[in-house]
Protein backbone atom coordinates (compact mmCIF):
# COMPACT_ATOMS: atom_id res chain seq x y z
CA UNK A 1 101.66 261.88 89.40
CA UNK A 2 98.44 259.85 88.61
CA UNK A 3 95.54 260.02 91.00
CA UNK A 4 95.64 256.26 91.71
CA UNK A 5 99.62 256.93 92.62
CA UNK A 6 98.55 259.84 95.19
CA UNK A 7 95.88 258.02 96.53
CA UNK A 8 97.77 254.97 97.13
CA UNK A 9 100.67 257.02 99.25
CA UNK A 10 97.76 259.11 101.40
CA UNK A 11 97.10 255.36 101.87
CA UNK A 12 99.96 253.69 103.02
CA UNK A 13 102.88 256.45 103.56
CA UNK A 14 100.51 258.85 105.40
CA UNK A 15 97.55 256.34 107.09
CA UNK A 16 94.66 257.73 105.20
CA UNK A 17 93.14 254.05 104.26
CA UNK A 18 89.01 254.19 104.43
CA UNK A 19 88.93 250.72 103.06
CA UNK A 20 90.04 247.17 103.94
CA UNK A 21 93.61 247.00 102.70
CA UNK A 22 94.69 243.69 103.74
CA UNK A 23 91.82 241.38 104.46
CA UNK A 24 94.45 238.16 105.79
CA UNK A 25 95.97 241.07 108.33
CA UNK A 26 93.25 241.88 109.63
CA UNK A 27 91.65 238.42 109.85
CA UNK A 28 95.22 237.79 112.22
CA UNK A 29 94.46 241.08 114.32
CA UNK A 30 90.67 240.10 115.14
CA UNK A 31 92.08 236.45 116.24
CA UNK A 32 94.94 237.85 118.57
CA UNK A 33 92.76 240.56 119.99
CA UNK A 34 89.80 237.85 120.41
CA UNK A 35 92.62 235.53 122.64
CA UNK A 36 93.73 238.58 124.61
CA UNK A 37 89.99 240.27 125.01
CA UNK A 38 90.95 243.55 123.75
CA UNK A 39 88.36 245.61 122.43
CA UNK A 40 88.73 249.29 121.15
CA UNK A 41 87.17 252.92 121.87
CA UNK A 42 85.95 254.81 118.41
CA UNK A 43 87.27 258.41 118.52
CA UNK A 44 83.58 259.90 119.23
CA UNK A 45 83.55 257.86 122.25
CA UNK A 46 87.06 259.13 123.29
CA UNK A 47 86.01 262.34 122.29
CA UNK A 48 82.64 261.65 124.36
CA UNK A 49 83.14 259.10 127.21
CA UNK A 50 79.87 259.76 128.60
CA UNK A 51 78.71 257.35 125.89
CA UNK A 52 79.88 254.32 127.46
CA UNK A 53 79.96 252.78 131.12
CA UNK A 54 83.25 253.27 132.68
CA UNK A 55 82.71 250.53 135.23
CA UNK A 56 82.03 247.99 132.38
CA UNK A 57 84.79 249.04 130.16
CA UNK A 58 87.46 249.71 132.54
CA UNK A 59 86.83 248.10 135.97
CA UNK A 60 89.83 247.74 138.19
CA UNK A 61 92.12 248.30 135.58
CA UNK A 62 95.50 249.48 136.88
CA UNK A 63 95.51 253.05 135.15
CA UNK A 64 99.31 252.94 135.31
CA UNK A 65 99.96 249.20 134.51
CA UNK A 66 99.49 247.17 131.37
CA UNK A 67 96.21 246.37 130.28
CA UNK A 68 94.31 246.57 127.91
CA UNK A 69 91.19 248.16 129.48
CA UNK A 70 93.53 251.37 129.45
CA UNK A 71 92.64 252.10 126.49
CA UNK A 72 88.63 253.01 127.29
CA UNK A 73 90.85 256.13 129.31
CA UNK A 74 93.20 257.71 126.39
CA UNK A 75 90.72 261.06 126.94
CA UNK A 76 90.95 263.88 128.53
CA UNK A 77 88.15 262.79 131.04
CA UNK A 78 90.31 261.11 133.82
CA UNK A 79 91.18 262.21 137.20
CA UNK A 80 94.26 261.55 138.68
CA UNK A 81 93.31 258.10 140.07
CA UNK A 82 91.63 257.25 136.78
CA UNK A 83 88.50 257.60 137.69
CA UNK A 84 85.88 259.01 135.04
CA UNK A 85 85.08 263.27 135.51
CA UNK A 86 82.41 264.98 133.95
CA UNK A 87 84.55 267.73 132.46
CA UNK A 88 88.30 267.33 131.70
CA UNK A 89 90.97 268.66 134.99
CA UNK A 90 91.93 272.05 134.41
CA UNK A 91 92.53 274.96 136.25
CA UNK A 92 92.05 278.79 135.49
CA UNK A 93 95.13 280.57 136.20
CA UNK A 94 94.74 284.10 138.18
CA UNK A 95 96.31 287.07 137.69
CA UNK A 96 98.46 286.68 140.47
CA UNK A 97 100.28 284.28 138.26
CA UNK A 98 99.91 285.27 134.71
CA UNK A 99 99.97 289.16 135.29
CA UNK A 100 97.36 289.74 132.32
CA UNK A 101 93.26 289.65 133.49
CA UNK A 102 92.19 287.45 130.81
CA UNK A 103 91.67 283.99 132.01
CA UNK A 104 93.83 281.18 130.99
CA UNK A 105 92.21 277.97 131.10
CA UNK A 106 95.14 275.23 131.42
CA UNK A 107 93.97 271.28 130.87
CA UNK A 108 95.52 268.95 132.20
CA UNK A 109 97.39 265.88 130.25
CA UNK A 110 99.26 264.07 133.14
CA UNK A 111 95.26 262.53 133.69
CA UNK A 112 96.35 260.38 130.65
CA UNK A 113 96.41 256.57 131.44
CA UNK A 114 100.28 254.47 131.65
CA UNK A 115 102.66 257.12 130.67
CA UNK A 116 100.80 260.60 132.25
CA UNK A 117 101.12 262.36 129.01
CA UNK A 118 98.43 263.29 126.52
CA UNK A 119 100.74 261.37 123.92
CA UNK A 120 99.62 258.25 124.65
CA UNK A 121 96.16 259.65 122.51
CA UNK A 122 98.17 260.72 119.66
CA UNK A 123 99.62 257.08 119.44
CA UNK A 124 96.69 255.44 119.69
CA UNK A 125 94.79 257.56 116.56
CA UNK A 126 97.93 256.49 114.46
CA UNK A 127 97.95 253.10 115.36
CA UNK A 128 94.01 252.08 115.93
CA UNK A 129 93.09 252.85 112.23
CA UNK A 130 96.32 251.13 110.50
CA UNK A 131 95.06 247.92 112.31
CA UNK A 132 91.19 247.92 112.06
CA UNK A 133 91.85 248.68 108.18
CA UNK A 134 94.61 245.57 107.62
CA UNK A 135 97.36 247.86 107.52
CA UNK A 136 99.72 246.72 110.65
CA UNK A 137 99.48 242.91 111.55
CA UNK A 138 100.41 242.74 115.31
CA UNK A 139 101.50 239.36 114.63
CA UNK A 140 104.33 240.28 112.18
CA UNK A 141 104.79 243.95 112.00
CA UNK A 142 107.13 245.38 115.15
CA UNK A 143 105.36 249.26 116.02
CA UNK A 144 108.34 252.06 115.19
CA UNK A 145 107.76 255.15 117.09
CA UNK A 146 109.73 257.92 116.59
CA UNK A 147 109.55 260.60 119.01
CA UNK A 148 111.36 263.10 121.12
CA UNK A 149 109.96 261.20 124.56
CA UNK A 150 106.43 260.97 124.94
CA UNK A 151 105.00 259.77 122.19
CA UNK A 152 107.63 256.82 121.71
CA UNK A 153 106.65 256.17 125.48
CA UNK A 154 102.85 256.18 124.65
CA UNK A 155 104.00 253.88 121.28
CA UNK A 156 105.10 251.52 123.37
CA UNK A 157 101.92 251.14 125.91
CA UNK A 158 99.82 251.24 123.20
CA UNK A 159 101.15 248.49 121.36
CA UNK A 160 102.02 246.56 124.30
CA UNK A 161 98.45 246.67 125.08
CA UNK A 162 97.47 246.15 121.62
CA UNK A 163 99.10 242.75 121.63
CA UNK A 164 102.17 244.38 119.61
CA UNK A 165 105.85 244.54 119.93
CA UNK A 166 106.90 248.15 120.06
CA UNK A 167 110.30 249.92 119.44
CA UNK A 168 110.77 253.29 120.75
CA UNK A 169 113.54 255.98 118.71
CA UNK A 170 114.27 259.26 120.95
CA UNK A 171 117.39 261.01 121.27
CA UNK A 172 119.76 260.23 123.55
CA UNK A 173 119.32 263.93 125.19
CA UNK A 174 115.94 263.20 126.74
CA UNK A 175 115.29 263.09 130.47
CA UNK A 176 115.97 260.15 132.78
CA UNK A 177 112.67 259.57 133.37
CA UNK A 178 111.61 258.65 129.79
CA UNK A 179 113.85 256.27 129.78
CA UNK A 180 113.27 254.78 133.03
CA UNK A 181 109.72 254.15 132.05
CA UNK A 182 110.56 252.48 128.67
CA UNK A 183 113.09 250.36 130.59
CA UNK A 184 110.15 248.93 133.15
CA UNK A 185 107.91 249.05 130.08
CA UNK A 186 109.71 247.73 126.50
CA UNK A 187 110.05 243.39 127.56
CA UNK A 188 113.66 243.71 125.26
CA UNK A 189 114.89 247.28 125.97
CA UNK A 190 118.62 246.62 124.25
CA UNK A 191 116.61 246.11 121.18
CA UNK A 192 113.61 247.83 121.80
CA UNK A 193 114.55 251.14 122.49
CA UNK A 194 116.91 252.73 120.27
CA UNK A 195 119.09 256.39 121.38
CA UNK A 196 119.66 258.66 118.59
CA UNK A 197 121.84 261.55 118.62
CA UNK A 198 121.39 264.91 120.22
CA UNK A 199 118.23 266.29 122.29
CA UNK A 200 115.19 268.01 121.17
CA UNK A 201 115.91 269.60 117.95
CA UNK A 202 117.78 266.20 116.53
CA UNK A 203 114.78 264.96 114.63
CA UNK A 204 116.82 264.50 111.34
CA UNK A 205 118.78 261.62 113.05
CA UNK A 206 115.21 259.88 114.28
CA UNK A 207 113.78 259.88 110.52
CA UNK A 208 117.28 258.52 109.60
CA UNK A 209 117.19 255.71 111.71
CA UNK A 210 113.32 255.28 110.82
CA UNK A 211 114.72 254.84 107.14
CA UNK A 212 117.18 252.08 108.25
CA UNK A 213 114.32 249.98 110.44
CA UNK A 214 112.02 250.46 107.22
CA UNK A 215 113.94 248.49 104.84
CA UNK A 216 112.92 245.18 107.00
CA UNK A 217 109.09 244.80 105.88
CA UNK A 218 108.63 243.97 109.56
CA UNK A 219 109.31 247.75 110.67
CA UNK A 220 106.24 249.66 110.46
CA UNK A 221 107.12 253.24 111.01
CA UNK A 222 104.38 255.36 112.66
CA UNK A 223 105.74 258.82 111.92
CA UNK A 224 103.71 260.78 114.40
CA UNK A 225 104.40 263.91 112.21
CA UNK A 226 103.70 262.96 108.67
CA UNK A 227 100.67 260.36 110.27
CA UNK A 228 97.60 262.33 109.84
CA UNK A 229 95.59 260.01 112.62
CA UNK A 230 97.52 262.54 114.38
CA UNK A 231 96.18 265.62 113.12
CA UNK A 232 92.56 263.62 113.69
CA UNK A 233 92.87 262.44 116.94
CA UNK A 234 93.49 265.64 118.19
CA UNK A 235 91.03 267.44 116.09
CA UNK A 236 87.80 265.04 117.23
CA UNK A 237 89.23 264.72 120.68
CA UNK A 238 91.35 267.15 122.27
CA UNK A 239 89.40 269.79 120.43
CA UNK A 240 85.82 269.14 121.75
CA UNK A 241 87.75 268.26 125.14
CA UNK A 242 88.80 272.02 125.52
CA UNK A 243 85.89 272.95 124.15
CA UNK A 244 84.34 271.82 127.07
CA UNK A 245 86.58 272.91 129.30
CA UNK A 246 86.02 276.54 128.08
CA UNK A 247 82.40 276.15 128.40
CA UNK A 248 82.60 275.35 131.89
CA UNK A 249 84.10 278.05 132.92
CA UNK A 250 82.40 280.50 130.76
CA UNK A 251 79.10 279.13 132.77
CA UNK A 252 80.83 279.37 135.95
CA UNK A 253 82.18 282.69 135.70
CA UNK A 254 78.85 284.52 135.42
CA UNK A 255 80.29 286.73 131.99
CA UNK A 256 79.64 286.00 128.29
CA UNK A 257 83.47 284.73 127.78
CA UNK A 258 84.27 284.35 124.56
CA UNK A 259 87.09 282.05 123.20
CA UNK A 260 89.95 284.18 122.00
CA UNK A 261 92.82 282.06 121.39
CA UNK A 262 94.85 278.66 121.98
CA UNK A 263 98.18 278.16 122.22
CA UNK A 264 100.07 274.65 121.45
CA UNK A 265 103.55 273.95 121.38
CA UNK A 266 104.28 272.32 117.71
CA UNK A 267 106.25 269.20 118.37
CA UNK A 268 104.82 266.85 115.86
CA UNK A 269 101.56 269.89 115.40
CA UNK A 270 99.33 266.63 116.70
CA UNK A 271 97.74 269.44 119.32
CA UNK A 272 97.54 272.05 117.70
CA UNK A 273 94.77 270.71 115.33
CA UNK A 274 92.53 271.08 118.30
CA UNK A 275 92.36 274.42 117.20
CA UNK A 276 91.33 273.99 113.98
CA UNK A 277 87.94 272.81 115.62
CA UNK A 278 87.96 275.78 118.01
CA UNK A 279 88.47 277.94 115.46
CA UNK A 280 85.61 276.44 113.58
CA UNK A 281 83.39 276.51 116.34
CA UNK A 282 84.68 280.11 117.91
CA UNK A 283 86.21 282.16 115.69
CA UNK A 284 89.68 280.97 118.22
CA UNK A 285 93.09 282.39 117.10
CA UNK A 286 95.80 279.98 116.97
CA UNK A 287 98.89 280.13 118.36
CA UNK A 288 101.86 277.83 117.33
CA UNK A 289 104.69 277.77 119.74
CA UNK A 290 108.33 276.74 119.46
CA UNK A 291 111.50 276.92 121.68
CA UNK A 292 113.80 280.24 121.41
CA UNK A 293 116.92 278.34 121.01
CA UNK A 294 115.46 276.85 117.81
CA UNK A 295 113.09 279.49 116.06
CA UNK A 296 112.17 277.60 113.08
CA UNK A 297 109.15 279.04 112.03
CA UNK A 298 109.89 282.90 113.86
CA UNK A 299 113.20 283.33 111.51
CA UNK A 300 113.50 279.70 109.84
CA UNK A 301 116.18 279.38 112.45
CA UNK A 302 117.68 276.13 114.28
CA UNK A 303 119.40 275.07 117.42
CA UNK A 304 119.34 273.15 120.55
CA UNK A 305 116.64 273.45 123.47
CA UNK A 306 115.34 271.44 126.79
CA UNK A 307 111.55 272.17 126.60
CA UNK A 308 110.95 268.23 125.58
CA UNK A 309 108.42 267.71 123.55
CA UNK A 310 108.36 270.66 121.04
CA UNK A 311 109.83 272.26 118.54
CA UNK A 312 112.11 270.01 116.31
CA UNK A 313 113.98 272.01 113.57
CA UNK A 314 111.51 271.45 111.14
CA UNK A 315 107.77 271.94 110.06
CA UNK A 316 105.24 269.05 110.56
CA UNK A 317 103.67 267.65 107.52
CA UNK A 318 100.51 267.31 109.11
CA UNK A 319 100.90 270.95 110.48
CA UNK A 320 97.83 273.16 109.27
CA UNK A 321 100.70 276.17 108.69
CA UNK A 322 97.97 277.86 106.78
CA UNK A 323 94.75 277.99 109.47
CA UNK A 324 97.67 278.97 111.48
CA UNK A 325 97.35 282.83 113.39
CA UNK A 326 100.30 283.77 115.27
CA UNK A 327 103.69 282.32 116.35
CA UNK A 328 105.48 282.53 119.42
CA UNK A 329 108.79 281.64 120.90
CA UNK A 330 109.72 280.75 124.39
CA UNK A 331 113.03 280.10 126.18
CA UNK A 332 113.67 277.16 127.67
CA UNK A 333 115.59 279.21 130.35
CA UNK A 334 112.36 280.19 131.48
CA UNK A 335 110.92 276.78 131.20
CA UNK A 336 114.05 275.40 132.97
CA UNK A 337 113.89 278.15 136.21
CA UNK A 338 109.92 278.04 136.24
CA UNK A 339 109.83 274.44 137.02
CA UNK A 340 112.55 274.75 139.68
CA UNK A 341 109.96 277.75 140.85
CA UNK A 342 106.71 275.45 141.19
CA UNK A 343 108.40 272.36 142.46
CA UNK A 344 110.55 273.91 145.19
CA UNK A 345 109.73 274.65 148.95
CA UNK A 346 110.86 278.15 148.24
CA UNK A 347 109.72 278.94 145.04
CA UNK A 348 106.06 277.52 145.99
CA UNK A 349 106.06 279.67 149.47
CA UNK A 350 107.12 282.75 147.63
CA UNK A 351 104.10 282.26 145.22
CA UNK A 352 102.02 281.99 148.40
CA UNK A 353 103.35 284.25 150.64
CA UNK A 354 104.35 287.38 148.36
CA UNK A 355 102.25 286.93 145.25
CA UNK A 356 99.41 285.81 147.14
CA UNK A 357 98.49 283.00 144.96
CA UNK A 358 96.45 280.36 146.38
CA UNK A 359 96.90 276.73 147.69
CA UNK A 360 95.18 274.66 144.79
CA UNK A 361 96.60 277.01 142.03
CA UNK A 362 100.12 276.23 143.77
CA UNK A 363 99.38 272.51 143.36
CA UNK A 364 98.15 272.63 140.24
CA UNK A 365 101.12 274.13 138.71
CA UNK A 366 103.19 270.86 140.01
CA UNK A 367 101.31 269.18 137.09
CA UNK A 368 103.38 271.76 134.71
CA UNK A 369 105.98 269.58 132.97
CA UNK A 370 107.90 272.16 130.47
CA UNK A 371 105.57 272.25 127.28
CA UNK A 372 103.14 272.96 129.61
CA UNK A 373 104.71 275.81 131.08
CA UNK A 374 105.85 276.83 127.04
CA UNK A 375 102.39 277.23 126.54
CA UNK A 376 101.29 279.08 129.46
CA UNK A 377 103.71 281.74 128.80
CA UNK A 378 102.70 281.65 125.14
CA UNK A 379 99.61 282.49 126.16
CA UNK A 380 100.63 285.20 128.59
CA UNK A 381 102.54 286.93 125.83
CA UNK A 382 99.20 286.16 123.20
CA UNK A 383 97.15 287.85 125.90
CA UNK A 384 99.26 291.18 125.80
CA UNK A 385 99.83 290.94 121.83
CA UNK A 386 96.05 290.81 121.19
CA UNK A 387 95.22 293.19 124.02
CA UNK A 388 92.85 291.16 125.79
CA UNK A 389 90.55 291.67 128.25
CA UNK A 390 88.94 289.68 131.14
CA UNK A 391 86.36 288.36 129.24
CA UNK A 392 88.46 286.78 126.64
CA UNK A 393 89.72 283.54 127.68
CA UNK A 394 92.68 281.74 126.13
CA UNK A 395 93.50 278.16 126.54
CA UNK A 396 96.22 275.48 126.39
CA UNK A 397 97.36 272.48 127.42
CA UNK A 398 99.87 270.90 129.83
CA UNK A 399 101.04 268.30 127.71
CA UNK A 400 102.17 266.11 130.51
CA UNK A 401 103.68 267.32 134.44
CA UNK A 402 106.68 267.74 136.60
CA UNK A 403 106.88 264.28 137.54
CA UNK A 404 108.86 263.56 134.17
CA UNK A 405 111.36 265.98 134.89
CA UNK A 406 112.87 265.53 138.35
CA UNK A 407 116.53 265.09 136.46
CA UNK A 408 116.57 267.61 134.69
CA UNK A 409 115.66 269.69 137.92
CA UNK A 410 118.53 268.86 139.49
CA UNK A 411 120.67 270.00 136.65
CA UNK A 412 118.76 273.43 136.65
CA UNK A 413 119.41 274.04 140.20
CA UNK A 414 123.16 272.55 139.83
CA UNK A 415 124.02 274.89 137.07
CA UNK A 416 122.27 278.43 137.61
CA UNK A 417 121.65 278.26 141.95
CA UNK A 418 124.20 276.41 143.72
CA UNK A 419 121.89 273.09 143.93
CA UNK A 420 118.51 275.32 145.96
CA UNK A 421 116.22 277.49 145.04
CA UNK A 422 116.50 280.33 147.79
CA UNK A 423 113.91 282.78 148.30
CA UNK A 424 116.44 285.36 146.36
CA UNK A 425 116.01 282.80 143.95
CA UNK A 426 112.38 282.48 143.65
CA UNK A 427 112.23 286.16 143.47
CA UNK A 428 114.11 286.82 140.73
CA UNK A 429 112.73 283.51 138.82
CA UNK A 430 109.53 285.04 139.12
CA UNK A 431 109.98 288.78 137.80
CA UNK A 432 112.46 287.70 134.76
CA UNK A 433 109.37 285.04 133.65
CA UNK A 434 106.82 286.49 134.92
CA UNK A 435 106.65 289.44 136.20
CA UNK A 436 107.69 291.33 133.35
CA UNK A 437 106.33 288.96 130.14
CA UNK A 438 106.91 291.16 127.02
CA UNK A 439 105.68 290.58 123.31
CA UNK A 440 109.20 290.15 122.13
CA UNK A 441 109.89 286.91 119.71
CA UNK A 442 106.14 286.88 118.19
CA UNK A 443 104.69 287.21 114.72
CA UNK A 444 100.89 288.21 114.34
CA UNK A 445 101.06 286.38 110.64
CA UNK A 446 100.09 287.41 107.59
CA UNK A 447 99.49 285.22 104.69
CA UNK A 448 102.87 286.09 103.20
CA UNK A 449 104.12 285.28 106.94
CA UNK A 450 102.14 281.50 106.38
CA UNK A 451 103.80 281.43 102.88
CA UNK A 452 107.02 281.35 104.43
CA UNK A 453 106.81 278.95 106.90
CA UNK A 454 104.49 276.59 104.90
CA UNK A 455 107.25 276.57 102.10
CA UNK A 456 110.55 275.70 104.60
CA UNK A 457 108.19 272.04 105.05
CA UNK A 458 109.38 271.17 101.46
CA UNK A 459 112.79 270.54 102.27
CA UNK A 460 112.23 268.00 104.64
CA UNK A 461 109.03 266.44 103.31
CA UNK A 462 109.73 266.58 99.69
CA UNK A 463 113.62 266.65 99.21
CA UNK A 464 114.58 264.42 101.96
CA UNK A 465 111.10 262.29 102.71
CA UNK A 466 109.66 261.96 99.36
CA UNK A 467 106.23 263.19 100.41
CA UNK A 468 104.63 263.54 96.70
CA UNK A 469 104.91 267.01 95.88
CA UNK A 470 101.25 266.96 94.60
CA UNK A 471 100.03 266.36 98.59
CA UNK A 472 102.58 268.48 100.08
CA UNK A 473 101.21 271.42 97.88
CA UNK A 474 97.17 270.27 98.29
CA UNK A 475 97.79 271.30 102.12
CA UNK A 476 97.82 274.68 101.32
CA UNK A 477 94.37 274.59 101.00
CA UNK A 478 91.66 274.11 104.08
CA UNK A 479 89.58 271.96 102.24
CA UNK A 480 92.41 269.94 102.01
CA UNK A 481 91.94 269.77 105.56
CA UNK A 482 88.34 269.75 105.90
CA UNK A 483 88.42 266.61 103.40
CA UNK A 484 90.47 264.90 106.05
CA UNK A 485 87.60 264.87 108.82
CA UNK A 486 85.60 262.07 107.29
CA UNK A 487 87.95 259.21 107.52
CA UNK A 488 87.40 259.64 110.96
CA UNK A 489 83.81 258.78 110.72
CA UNK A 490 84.94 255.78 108.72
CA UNK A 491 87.33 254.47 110.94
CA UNK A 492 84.65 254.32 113.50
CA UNK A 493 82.54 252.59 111.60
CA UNK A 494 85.40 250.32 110.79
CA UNK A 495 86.13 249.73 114.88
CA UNK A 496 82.45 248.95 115.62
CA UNK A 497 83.05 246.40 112.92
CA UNK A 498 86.42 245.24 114.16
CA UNK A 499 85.30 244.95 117.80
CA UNK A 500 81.99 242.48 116.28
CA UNK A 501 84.13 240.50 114.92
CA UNK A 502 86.24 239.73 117.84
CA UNK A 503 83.47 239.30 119.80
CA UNK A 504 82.28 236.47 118.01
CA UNK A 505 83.18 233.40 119.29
């Protein structure tokens, strides 16, 4: 493969364009977004929102409805009213909880504008830089987003917003509530939102149906694991957001903390390149973390799971496999059962009345959807593989919170306790998750552990995608990687441009 032939698919097939690609496409996305006022955040401002105004960029926008001021809040710096905060909602989980005295340091995504997930970021760094380079014409192209929930969900408020029709692909598996929302949000839902078959692991079946949309020009697919404004987004943002996060707590808590790891569910490994920054900046270990039912990268295994949101059956293309430290496996029994423990009147007064655990940590694990409760106990487990202490911190995210999950809920407490959580219940939840968290399912990886897992990405990328083998193998590499970080100084660049344009009258 030529350079020029390379280059040209990190351009188009992957969204690595630092240039102009279509000057008449843009020209039609500075017109539209001039007629619907919509201007757009660079990622150093969503990565820093102290640099501009709040009150001028996002007034009395709705934070759950439609507009386009929303997207001045896809950061981590919201509050749950979506007002601005000077460091990003988290909480520090005790030991009465986690059972291990290093702190954990949980932040939270359900903050997120429109869809309360931290996916609604990942969509907009795949979809902001295809547009401001000429890429994606929101006046022809319809936005694909293929997802296991959350990210189709924040595809579809980000091109609504955008001035773009959106089409959301997720299994037919997921919960309710993701499709509620896409009903109330997609204006065409019988076209617009399109059930595949299966639940979590059933990602084969999206790219399938991704391949079928693509043959109309019109499609354009925004592959949330092969998009690197993924991997970018997350790096610039989510990475300097728990940054911060740490920071604050390492001032607060009077000790010299230090950073010791960070643990991310995979999904589409959009997340996890937050640690890649950490790790820069800390020395941070990383964790990757998939569902039990479907060990992909613990034993290159497969399967079906419920902890929406992760762990897919195969490896991410823009998955870092090689910067990656350890990997972990979680049950989504123990997902399942923990959220009927937090969001239960018995479960939450046994936490308070026998573990001793106190009101606002109680509360704040109601913002706990299940990859957010995957990654605490990933980080539990981490804690006791790497024999920490109390002054090494881990920290994670909770991708989104239990308000997304109320269905499935029901059908934990239907099938394993009779339809309530007793105080029995809660007891035994607690020391089989809990109580007694082991090191079991966990690789502390060694290259020829990264080998393995890096390789098992060429079936799906190469074989079945027809990612150039040339790129698949250059990720290998961290200055592959490190190469990667200066589109996004471009693509600001390119914004402020966009954004003077439309403003011209």
């Amino acid at each position: 493969m030529t350079d020029s032939t390379l280059a040209d698919a990190l351009e188009n097939q992957f969204g690595l364009a630092d240039r102009v690609v279509d000057e008449s496409a843009l020209a039609n996305s500075v017109q539209r977004f001039r007629e619907r006022g919509i201007t757009l955040p660079t990622f150093a401002q969503l990565a820093d929102p102290s640099r501009f105004s709040h009150d001028d960029r996002v007034g009395d926008a709705d934070p759950q409805g439609p507009d386009a001021r929303n997207l001045w809040r896809v950061h981590w710096y919201n509050n749950l009213v979506g007002g601005r905060v000077d460091v990003p909602d988290h909480v520090v989980l005790p030991p009465s909880v986690t059972g291990v005295q290093s702190p954990i340091i949980v932040v939270f995504g359900d903050r997120f504008p429109m869809i309360t997930a931290h996916k609604v970021l990942a969509a907009y760094a795949c979809l902001a830089p295809r547009v401001v380079t000429g890429q994606f014409d929101p006046t022809r192209h319809r936005a694909v987003w293929p997802s296991t929930g959350n990210y189709a969900r924040g595809g579809i408020a980000i091109s609504r917003i955008m001035a773009s029709r959106g089409v959301a692909i997720l299994p037919e598996g997921m919960s309710q509530e993701r499709f509620d929302w896409l009903d109330r949000w997609c204006e065409n839902p019988a076209d617009d939102v399109i059930r595949t078959t299966g639940t979590e692991s059933n990602v084969k079946e999206i790219y399938d149906a991704c391949n079928a949309l693509a043959r109309d020009p019109e499609n354009f697919i925004l592959n949330q694991f092969s998009e690197f404004g993924n991997h970018l987004g997350h790096f610039t943002v989510t990475g300097r957001a728990l940054a911060h996060a740490f920071e604050h707590v390492r001032a607060s808590s009077g000790r010299d903390l230090r950073l010791a790891a960070f643990t991310s569910a995979t999904g589409s490994a959009g997340t996890i390149a937050a640690g890649d920054r950490l790790k820069d900046e800390y020395g941070t270990r990383i964790v990757a973390v998939e569902a039990l039912e479907c060990p992909t990268m613990l034993e290159n295994g497969y399967g079906e799971h419920n902890i929406q949101g992760i762990g897919d059956k195969h490896i991410p293309l823009i998955h870092n496999v090689m910067n990656t430290d350890v990997v972990c496996a979680i049950s989504d029994h123990a997902t399942d059962d923990l959220d009927v423990l937090f969001n239960t009147p018995a479960g939450q007064a046994y936490l308070a009345d026998v573990k001793g655990v106190d009101v606002a940590t109680i509360e704040a694990l109601t913002h706990f959807g299940f990859s957010a409760i995957c990654n605490t106990l990933a980080a539990i487990k981490t804690a006791r593989l790497l024999d920490l202490g109390p002054d090494d911190a881990l920290v994670t995210v909770a991708t989104d919170g239990s308000a997304l999950y109320p269905s499935e809920r029901a059908k934990t407490l239907a099938g394993r306790f009779g339809g309530e959580c007793t105080t029995a219940d809660a007891a035994e939840i607690f020391g089989r998750h809990l109580g007694h968290v082991s090191t079991e399912h966990m690789i502390d990886m060694t290259e020829a552990d990264r080998r393995r897992v890096f390789n098992l990405g060429y079936y799906t990328w190469v074989e079945q995608q027809g990612t150039p083998f040339e790129l698949f193998e250059q990720r290998r590499d961290q200055s592959f990687w490190v190469g990667l970080r200066r589109y996004v100084g471009v693509w600001d660049e390119m914004i402020d441009d966009f954004n003077a344009r439309v403003a011209t009258s």
